[in-house]
C-alpha atoms as a PDB file:
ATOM      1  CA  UNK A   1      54.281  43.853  50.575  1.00  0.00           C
ATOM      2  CA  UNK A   2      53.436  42.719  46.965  1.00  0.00           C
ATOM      3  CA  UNK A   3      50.987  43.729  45.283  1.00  0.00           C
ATOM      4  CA  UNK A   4      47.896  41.085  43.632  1.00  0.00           C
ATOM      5  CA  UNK A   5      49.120  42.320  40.422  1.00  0.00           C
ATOM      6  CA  UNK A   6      52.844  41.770  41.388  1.00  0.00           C
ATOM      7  CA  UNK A   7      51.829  37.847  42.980  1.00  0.00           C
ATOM      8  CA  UNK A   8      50.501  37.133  39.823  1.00  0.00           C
ATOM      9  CA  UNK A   9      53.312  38.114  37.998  1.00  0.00           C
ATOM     10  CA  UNK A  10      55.844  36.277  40.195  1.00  0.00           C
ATOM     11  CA  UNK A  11      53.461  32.856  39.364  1.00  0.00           C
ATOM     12  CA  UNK A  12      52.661  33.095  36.551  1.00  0.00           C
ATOM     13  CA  UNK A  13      56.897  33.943  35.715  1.00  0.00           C
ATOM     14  CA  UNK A  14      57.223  30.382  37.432  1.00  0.00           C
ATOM     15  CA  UNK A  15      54.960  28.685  35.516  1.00  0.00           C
ATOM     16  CA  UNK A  16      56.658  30.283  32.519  1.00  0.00           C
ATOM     17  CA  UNK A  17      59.788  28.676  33.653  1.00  0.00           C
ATOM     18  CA  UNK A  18      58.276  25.133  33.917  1.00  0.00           C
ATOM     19  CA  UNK A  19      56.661  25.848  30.491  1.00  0.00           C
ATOM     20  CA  UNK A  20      59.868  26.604  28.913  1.00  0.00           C
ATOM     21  CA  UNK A  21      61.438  23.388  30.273  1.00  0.00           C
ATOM     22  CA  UNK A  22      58.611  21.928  29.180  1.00  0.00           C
ATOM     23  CA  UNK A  23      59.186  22.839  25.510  1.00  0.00           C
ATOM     24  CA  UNK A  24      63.276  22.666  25.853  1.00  0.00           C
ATOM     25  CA  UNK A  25      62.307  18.749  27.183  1.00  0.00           C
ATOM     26  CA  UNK A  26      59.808  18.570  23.846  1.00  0.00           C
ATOM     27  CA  UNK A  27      62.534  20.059  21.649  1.00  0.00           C
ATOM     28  CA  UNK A  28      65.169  17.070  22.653  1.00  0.00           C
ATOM     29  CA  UNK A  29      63.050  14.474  22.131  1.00  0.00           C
ATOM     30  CA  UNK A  30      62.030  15.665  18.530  1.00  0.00           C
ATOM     31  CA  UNK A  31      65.969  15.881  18.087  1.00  0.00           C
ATOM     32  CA  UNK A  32      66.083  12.476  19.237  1.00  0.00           C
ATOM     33  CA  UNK A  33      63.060  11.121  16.665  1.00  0.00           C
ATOM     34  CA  UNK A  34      63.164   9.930  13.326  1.00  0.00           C
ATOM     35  CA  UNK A  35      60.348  10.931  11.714  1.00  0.00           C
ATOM     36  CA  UNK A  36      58.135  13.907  11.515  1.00  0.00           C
ATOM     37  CA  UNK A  37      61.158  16.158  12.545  1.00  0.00           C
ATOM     38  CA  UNK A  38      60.429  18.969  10.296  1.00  0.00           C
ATOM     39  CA  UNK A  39      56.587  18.935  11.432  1.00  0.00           C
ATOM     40  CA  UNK A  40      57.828  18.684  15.325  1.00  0.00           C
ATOM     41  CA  UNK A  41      60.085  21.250  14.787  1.00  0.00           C
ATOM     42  CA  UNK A  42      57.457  24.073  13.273  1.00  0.00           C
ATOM     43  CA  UNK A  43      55.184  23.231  16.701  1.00  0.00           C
ATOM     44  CA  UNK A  44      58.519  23.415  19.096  1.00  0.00           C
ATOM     45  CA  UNK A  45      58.893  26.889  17.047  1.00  0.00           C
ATOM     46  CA  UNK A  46      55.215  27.881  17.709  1.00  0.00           C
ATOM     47  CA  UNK A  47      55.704  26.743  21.227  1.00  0.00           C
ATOM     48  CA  UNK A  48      58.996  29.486  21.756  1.00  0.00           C
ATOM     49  CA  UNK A  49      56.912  32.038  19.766  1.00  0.00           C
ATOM     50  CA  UNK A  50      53.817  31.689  22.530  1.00  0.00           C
ATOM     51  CA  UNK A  51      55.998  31.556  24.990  1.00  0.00           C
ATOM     52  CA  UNK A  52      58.129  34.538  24.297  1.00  0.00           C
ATOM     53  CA  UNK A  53      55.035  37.240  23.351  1.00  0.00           C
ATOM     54  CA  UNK A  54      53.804  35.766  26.877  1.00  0.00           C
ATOM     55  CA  UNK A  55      57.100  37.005  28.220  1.00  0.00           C
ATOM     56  CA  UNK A  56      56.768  40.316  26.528  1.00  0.00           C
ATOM     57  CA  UNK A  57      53.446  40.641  27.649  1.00  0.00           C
ATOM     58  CA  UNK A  58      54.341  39.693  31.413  1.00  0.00           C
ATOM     59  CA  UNK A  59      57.102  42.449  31.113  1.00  0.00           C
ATOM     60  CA  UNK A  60      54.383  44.899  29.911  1.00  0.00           C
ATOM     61  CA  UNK A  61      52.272  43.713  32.791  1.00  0.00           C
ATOM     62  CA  UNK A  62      55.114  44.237  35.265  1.00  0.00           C
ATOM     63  CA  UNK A  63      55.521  48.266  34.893  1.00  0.00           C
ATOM     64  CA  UNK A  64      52.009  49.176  34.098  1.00  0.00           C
ATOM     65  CA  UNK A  65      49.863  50.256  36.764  1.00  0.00           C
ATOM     66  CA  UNK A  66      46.414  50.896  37.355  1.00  0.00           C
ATOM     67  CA  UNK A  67      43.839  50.814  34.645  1.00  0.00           C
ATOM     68  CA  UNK A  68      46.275  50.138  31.470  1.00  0.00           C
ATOM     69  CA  UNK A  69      47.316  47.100  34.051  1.00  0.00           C
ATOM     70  CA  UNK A  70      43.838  46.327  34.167  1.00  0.00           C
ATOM     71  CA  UNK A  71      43.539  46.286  29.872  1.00  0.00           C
ATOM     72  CA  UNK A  72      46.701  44.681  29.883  1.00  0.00           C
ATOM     73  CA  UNK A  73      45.624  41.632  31.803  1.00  0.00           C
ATOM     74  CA  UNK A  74      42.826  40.394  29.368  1.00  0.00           C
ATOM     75  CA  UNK A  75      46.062  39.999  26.922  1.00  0.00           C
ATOM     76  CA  UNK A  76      48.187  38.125  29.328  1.00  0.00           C
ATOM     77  CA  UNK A  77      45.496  35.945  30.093  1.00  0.00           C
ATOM     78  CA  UNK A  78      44.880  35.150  26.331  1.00  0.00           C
ATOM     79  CA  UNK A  79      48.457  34.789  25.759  1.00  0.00           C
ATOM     80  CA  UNK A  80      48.578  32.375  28.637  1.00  0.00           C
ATOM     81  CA  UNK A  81      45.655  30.090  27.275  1.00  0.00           C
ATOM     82  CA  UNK A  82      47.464  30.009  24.384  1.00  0.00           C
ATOM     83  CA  UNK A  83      50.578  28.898  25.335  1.00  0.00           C
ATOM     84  CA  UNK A  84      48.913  26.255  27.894  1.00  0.00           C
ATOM     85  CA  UNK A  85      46.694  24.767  24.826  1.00  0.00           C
ATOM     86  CA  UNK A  86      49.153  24.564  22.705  1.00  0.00           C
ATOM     87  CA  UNK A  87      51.837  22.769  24.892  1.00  0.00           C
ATOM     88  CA  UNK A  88      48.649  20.250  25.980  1.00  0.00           C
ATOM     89  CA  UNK A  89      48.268  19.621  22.115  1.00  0.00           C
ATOM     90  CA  UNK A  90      52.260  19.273  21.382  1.00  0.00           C
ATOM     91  CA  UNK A  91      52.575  16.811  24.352  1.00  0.00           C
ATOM     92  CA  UNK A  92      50.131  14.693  22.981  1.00  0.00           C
ATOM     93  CA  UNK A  93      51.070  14.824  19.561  1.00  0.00           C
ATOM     94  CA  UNK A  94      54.451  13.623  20.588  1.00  0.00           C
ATOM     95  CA  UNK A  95      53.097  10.928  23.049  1.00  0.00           C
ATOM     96  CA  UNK A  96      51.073   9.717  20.134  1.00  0.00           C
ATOM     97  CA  UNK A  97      54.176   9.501  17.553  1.00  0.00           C
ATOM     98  CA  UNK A  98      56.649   7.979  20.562  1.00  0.00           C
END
């Protein structure tokens, strides 16, 4: 039987997997744009940052235990805001320029 802690980890390591689709689908359609590519590219490169220190931080998450998992959870959740906010703001930024 998981535990909460371990169920949240298993979604929210699913909805890191859309995300990162997400941002590999955002990534070829800056490669397929003609301008602002150099702009696109730094928020694609902010995106994979987000996205990999909310990796780290799921990994973290994933063999603490107890109260550090506790402390540890406020980060993931920040990290996870984060990410989600900034993929909102890159989609529409690119829906704008398409």
């Amino acid at each position: 039987m998981r535990t909460k802690q371990g169920e949240y980890i298993d979604r929210l390591s699913q909805q890191l997997k859309e995300w990162s689709s997400l941002i590999d689908e955002l990534e070829s359609r800056m490669a397929g744009a003609t301008a602002g590519k150099g702009h696109y590219g730094l928020r694609i490169r902010d995106l994979k940052i987000k996205r990999d220190a909310l990796s780290l931080k799921l990994q973290e998450l994933g063999s603490a235990s107890g109260d550090s998992g506790k402390a540890l959870m406020t980060g993931v959740e920040a990290a996870k805001k984060e990410l989600r906010d900034a993929i909102t703001l890159a989609r529409n930024k690119f829906k704008q320029a398409a």
